[in-house]
N, C-alpha and C. Protein backbone atom coordinates (compact mmCIF):
# COMPACT_ATOMS: atom_id res chain seq x y z
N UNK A 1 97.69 70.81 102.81
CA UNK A 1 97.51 70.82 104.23
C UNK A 1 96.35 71.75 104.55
N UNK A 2 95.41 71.64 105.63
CA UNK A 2 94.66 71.96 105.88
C UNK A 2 94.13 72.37 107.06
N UNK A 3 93.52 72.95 107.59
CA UNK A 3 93.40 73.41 109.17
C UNK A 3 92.61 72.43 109.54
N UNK A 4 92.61 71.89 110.85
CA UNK A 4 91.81 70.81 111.68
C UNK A 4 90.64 71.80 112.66
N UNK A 5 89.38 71.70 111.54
CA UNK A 5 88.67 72.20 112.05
C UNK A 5 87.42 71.35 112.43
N UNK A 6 87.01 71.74 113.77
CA UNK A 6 85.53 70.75 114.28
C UNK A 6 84.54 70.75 113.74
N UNK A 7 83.67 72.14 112.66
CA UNK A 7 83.22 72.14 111.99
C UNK A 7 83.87 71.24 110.58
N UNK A 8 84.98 70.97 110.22
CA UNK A 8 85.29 70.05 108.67
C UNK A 8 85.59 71.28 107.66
N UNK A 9 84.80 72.83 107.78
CA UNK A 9 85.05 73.55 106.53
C UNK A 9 85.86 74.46 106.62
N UNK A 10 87.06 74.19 106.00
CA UNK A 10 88.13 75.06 105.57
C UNK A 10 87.72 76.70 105.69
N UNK A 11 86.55 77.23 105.02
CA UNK A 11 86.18 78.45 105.24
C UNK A 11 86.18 78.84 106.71
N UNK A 12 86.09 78.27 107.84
CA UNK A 12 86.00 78.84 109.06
C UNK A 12 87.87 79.01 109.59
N UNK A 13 88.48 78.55 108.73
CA UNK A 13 90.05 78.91 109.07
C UNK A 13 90.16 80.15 109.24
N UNK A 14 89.64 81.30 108.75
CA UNK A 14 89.83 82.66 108.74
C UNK A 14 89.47 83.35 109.97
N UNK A 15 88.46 82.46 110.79
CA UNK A 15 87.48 82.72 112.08
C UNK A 15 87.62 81.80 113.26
N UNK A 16 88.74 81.86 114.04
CA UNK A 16 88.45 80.99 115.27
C UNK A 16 87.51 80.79 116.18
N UNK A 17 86.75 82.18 115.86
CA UNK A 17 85.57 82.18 116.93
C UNK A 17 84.63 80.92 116.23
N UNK A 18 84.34 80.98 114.85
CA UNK A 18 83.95 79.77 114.47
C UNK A 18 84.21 78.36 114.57
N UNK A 19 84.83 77.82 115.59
CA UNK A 19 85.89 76.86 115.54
C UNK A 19 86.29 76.82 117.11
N UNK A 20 85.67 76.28 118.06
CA UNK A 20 85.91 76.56 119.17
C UNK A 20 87.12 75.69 120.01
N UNK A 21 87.23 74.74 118.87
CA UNK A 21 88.33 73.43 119.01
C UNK A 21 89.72 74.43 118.41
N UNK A 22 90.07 75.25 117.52
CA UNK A 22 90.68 75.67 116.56
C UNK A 22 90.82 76.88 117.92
N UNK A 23 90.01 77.51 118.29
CA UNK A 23 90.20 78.87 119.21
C UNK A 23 91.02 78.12 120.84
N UNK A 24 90.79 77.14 120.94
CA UNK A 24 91.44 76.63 121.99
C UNK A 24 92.79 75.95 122.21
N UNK A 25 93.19 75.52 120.64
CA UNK A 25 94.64 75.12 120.36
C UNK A 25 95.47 76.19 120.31
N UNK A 26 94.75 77.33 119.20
CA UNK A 26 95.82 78.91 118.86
C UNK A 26 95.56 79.60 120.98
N UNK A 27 94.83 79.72 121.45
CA UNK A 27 95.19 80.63 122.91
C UNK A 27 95.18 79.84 123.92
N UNK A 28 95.38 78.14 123.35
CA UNK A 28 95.72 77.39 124.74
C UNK A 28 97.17 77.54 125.05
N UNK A 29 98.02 77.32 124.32
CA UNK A 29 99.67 76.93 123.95
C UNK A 29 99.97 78.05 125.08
N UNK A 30 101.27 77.73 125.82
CA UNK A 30 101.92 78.71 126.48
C UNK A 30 102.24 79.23 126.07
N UNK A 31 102.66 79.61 124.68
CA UNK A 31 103.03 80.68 123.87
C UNK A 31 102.08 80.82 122.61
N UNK A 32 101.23 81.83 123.41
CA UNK A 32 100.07 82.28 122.04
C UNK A 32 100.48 82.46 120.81
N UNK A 33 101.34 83.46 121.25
CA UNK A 33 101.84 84.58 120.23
C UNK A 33 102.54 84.00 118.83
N UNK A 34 103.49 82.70 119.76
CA UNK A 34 104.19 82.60 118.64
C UNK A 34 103.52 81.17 117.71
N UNK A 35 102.78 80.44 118.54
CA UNK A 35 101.79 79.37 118.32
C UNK A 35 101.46 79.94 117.17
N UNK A 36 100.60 81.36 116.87
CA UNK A 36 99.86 81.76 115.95
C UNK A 36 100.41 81.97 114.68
N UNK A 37 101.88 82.67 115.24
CA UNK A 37 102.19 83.41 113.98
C UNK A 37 103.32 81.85 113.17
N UNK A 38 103.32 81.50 113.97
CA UNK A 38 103.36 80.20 113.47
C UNK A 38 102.66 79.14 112.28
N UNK A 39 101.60 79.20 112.97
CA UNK A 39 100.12 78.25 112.66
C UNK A 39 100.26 79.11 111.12
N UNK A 40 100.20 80.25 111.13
CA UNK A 40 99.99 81.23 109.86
C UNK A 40 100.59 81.30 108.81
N UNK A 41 101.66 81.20 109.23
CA UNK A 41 103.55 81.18 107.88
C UNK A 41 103.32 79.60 107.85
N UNK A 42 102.76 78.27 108.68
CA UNK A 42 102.55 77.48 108.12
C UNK A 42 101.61 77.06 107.09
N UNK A 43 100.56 77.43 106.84
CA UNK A 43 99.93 77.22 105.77
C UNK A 43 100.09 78.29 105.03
N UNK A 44 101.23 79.50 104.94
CA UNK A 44 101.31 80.05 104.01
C UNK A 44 102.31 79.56 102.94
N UNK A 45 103.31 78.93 104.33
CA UNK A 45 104.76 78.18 103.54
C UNK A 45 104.87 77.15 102.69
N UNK A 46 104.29 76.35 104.12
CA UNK A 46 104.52 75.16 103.58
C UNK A 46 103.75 74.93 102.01
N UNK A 47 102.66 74.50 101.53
CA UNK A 47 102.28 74.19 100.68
C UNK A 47 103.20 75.44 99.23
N UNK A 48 102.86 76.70 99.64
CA UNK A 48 103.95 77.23 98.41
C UNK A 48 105.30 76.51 98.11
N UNK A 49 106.21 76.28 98.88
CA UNK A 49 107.48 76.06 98.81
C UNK A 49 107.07 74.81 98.13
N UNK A 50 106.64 73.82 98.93
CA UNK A 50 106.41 72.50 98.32
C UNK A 50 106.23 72.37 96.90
N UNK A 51 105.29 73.24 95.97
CA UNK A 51 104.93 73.19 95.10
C UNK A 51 105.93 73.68 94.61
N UNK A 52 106.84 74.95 94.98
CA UNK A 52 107.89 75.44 93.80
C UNK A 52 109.05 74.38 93.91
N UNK A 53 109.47 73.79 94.78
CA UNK A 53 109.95 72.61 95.35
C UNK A 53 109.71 71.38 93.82
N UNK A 54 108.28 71.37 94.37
CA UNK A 54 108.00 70.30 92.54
C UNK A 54 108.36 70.43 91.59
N UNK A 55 107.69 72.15 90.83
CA UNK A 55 108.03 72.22 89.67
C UNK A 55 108.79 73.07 89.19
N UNK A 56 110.08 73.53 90.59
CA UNK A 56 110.53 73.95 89.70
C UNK A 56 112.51 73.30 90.04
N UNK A 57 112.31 72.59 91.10
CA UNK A 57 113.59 72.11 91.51
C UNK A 57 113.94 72.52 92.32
N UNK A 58 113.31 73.55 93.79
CA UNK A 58 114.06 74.55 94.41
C UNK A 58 114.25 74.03 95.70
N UNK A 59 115.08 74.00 96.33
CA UNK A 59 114.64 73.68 97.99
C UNK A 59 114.44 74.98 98.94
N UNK A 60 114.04 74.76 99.53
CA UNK A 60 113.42 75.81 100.53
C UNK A 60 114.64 77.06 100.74
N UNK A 61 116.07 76.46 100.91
CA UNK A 61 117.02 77.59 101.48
C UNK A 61 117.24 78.65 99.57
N UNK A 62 117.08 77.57 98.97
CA UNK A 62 117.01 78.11 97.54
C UNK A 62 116.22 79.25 96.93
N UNK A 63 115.12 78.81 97.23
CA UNK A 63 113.69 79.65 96.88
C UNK A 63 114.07 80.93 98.12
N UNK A 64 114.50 80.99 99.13
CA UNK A 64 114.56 81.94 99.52
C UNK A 64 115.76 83.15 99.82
N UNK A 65 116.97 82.42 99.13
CA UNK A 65 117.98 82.78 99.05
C UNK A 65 117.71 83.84 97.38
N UNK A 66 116.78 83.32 96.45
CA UNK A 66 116.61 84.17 95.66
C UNK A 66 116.10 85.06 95.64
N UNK A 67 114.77 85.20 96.64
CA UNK A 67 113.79 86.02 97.36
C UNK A 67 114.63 87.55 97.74
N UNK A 68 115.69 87.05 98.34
CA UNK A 68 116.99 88.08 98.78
C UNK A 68 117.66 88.80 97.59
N UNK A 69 118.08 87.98 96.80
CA UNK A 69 118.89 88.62 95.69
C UNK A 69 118.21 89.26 94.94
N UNK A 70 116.70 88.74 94.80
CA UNK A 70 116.05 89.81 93.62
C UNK A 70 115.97 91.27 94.43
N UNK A 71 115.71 91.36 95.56
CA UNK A 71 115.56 92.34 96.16
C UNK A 71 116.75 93.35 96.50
N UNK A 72 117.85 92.46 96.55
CA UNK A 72 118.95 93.60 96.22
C UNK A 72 120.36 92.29 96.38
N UNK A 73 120.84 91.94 95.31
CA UNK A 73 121.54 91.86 94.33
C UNK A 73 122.77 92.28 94.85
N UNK A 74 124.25 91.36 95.07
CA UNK A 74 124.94 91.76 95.50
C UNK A 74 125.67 91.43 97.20
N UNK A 75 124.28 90.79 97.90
CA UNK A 75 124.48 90.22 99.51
C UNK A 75 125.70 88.95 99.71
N UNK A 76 126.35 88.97 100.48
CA UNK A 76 126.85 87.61 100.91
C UNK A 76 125.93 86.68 101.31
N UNK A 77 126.57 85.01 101.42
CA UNK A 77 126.09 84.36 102.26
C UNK A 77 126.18 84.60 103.45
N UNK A 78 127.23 85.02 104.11
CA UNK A 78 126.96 85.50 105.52
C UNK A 78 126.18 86.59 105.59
N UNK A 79 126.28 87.35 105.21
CA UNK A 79 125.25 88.62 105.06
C UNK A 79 123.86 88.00 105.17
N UNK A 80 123.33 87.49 104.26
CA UNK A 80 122.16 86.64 104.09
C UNK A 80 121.83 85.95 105.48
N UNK A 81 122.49 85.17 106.01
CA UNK A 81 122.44 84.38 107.17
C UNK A 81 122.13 85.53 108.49
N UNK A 82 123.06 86.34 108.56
CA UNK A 82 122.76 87.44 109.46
C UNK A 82 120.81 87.82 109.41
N UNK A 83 120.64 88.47 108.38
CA UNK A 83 119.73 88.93 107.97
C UNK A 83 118.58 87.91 108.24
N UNK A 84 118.50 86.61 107.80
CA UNK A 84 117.64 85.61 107.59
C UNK A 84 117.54 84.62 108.88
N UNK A 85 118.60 84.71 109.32
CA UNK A 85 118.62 83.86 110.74
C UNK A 85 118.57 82.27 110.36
N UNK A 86 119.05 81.87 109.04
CA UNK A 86 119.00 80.37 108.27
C UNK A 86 120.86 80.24 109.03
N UNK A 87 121.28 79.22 108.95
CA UNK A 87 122.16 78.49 109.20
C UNK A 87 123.02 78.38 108.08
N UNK A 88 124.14 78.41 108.47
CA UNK A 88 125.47 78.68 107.71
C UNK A 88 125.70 77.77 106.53
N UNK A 89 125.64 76.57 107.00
CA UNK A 89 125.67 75.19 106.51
C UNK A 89 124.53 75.05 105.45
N UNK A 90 123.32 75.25 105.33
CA UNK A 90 122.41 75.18 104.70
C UNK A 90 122.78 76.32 103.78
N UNK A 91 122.90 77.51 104.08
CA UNK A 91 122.90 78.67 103.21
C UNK A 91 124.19 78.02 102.25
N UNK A 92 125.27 77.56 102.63
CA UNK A 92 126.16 77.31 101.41
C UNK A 92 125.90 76.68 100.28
N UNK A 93 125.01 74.86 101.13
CA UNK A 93 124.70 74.42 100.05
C UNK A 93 123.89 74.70 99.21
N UNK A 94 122.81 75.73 100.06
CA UNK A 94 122.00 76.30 98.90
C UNK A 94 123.06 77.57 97.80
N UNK A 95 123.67 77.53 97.91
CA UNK A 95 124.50 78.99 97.26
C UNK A 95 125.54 77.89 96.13
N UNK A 96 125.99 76.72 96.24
CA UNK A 96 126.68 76.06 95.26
C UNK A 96 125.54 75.63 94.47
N UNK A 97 124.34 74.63 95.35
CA UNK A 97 123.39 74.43 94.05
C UNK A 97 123.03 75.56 93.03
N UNK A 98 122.77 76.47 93.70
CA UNK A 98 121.96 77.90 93.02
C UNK A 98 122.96 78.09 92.21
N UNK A 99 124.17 78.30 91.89
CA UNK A 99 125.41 78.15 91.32
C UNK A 99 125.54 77.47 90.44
N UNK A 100 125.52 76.20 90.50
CA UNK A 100 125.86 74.85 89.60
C UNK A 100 124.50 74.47 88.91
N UNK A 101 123.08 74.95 89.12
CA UNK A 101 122.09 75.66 88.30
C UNK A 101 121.98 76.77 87.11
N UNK A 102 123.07 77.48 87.92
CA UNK A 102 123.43 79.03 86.61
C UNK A 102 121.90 80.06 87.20
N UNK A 103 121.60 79.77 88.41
CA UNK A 103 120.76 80.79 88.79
C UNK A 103 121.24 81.65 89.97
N UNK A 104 122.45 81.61 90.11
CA UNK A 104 123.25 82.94 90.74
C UNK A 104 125.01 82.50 90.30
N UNK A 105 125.33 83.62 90.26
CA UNK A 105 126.38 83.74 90.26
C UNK A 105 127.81 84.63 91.39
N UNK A 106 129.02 84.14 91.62
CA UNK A 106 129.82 84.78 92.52
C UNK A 106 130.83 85.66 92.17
N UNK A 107 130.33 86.44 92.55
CA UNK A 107 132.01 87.28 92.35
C UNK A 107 132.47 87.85 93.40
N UNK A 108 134.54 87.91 93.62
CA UNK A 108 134.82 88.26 94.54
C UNK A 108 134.58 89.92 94.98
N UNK A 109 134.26 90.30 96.05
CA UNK A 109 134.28 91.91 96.54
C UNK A 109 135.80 92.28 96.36
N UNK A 110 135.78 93.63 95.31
CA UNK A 110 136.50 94.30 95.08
C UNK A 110 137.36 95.22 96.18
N UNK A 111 136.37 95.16 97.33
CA UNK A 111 137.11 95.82 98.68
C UNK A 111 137.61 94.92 99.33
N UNK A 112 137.32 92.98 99.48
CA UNK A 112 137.51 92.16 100.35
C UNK A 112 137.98 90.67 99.55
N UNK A 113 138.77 90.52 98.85
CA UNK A 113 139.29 89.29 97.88
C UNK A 113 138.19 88.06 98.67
N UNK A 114 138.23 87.63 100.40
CA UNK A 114 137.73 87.07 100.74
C UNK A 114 136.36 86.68 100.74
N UNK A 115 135.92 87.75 100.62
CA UNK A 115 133.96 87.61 100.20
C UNK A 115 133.47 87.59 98.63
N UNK A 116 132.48 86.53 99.02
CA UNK A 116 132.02 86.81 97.56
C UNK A 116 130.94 87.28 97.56
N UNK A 117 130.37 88.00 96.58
CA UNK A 117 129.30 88.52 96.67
C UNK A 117 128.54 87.93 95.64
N UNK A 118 126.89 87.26 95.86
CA UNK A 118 125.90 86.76 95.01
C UNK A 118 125.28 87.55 94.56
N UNK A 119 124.96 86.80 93.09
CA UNK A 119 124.22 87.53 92.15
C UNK A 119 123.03 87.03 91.45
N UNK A 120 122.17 87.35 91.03
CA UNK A 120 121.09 86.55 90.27
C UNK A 120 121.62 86.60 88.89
N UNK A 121 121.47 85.56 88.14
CA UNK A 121 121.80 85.52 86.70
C UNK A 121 120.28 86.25 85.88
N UNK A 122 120.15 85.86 84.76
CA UNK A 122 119.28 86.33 83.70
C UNK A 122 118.07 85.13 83.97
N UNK A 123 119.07 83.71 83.90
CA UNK A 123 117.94 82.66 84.19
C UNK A 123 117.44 82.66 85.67
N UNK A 124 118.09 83.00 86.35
CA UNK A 124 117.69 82.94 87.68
C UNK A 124 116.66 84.03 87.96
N UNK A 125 116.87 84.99 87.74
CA UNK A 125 115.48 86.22 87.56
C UNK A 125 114.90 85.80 86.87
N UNK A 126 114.51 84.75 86.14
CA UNK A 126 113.65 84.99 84.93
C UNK A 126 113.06 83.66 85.81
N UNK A 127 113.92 82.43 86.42
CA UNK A 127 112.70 81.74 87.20
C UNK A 127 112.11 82.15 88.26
N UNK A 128 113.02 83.19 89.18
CA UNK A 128 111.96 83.98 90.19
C UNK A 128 110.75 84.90 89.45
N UNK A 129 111.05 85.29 88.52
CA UNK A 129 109.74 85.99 87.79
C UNK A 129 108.52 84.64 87.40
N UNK A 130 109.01 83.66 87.15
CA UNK A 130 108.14 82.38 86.85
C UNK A 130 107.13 81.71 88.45
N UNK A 131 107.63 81.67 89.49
CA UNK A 131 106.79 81.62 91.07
C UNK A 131 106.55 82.57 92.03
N UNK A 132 107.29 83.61 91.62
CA UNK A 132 106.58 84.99 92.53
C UNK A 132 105.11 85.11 92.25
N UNK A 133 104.94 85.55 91.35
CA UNK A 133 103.21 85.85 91.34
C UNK A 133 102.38 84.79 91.90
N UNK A 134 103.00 83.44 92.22
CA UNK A 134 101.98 82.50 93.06
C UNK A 134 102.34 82.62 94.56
N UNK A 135 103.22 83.23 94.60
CA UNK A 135 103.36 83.83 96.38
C UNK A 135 102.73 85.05 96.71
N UNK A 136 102.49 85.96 95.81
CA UNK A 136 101.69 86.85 95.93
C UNK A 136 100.15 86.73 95.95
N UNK A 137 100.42 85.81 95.17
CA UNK A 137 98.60 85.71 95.22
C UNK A 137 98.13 84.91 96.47
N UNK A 138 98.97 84.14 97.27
CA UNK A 138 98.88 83.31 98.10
C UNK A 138 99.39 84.10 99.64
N UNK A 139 99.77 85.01 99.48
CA UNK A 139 99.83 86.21 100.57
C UNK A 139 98.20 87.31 100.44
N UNK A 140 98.22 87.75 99.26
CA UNK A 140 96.43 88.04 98.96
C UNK A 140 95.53 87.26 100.03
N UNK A 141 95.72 86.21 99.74
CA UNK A 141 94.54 85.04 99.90
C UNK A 141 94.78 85.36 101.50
N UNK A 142 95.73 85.34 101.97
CA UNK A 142 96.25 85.04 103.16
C UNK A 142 95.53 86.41 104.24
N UNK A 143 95.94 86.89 103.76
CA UNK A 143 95.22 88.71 103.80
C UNK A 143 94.10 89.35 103.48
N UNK A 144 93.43 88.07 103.13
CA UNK A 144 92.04 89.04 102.50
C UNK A 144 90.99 89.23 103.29
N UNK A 145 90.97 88.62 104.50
CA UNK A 145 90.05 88.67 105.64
C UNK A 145 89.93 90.08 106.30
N UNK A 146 91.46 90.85 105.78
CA UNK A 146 91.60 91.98 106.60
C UNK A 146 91.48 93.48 105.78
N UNK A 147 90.96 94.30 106.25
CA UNK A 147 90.48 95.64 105.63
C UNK A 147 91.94 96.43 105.35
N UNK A 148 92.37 97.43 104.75
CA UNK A 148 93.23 98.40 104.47
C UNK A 148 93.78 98.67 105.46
N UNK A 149 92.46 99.36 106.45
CA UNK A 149 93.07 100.09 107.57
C UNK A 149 94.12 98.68 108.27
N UNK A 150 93.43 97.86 108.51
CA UNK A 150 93.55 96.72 109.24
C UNK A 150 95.25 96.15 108.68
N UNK A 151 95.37 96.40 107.57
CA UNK A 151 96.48 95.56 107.22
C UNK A 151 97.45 96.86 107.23
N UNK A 152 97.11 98.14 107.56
CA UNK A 152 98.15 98.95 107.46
C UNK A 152 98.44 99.12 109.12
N UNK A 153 97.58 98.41 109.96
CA UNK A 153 98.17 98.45 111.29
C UNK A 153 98.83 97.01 111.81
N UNK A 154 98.45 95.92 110.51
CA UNK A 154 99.22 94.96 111.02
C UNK A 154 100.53 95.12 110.51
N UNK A 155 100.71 95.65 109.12
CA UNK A 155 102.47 96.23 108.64
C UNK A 155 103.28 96.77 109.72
N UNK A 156 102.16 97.80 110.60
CA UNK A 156 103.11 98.21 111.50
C UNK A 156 103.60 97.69 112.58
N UNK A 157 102.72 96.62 113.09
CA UNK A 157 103.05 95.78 113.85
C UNK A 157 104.27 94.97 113.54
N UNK A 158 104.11 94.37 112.58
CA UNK A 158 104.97 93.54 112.48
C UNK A 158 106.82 94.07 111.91
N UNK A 159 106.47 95.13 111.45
CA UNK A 159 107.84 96.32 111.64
C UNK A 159 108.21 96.62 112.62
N UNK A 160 107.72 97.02 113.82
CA UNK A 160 107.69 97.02 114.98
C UNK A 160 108.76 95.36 115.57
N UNK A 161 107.97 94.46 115.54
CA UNK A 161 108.23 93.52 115.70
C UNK A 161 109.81 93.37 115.31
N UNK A 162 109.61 93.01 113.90
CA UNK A 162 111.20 92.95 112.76
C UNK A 162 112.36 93.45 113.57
N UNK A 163 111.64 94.90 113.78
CA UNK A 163 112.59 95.92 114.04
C UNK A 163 113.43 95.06 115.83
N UNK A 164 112.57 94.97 116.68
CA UNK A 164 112.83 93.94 118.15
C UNK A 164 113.80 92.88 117.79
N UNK A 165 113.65 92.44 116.43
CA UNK A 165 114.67 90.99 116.44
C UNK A 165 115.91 90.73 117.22
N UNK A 166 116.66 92.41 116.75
CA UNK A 166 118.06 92.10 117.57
C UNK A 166 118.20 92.06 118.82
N UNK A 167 117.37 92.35 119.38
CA UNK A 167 117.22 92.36 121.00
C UNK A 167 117.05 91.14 121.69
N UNK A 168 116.15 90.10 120.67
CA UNK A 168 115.76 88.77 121.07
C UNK A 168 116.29 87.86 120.44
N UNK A 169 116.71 87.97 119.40
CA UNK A 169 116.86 86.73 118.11
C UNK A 169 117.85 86.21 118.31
N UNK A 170 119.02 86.44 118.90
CA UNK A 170 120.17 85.84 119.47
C UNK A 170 120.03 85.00 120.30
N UNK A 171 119.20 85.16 121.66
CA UNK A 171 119.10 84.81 122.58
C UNK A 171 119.19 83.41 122.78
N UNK A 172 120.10 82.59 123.25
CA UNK A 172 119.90 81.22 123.35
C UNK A 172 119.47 80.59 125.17
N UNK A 173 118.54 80.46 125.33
CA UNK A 173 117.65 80.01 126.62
C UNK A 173 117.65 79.08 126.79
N UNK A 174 117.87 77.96 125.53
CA UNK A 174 116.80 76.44 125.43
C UNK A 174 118.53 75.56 125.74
């Protein structure tokens, strides 16, 4: 996937001012903000997932349900769902496939018979160690337009942000 640019060259994706068709879709939308950050996690997502999707069998709630566990090992599915804002229903079936793969495993909480708590197996870390480094490099890529300083004030932004979720993320309007 590719950005629809009036110039044709992919290189001006990094530059809307280059792109005056491209600068008028991202700050026409009644919602800039989220238009953008949108537009952004889409060509960061989509094409990654897709590809680990190919080769390695994962579906999207999958690949990111492991994303979680490598990072700390031990979460519920509800926990996860809280945290992730993914849907209940999806998170399960991703949690039996991931399961019936042998790339996580359940065990019940010792404080709560009722919860189980997920785990990454040996194979399951060992295939998140196999597509991480192409998400990293593809967050690089994603980021490279921007200087140190620059990306240490967009971290904070967007911590900032993170941090707002609970205030908004509930909210049902629509």
């Amino acid at each position: 996937m590719r950005p629809i640019l009036k110039s044709g060259k992919a290189e001006a994706a990094g530059d809307p001012e280059s792109d005056p068709g491209l600068r008028a879709i991202l700050n026409g939308t009644e919602i800039p903000t989220a238009y953008k950050i949108g537009y952004i996690l889409n060509f960061y997502r989509e094409p990654s997932f897709r590809a680990i999707e190919m080769e390695f069998g994962l579906t999207r709630p999958e690949i990111v349900i492991l994303l979680a566990l490598d990072f700390r090992d031990g979460i519920t599915a509800s926990e996860f769902c809280e945290f992730s804002g993914h849907l209940k229903a999806g998170v399960s079936r991703a949690v039996i496939a991931l399961e019936r793969k042998r790339l996580i495993r359940r065990r019940t909480d010792a404080a709560d018979n009722r919860r189980q708590q997920l785990f990454l197996t040996d194979a399951g870390r060992t295939l998140y160690g196999r597509y991480i480094p192409a998400l990293r490099a593809r967050e690089e890529a994603m980021l490279a337009c921007l200087s140190s300083t620059d990306r240490r004030h967009f971290n904070r932004l967007l911590d900032k942000l993170a941090a707002h979720v609970p205030h908004w993320g509930s909210l049902s309007e629509l």
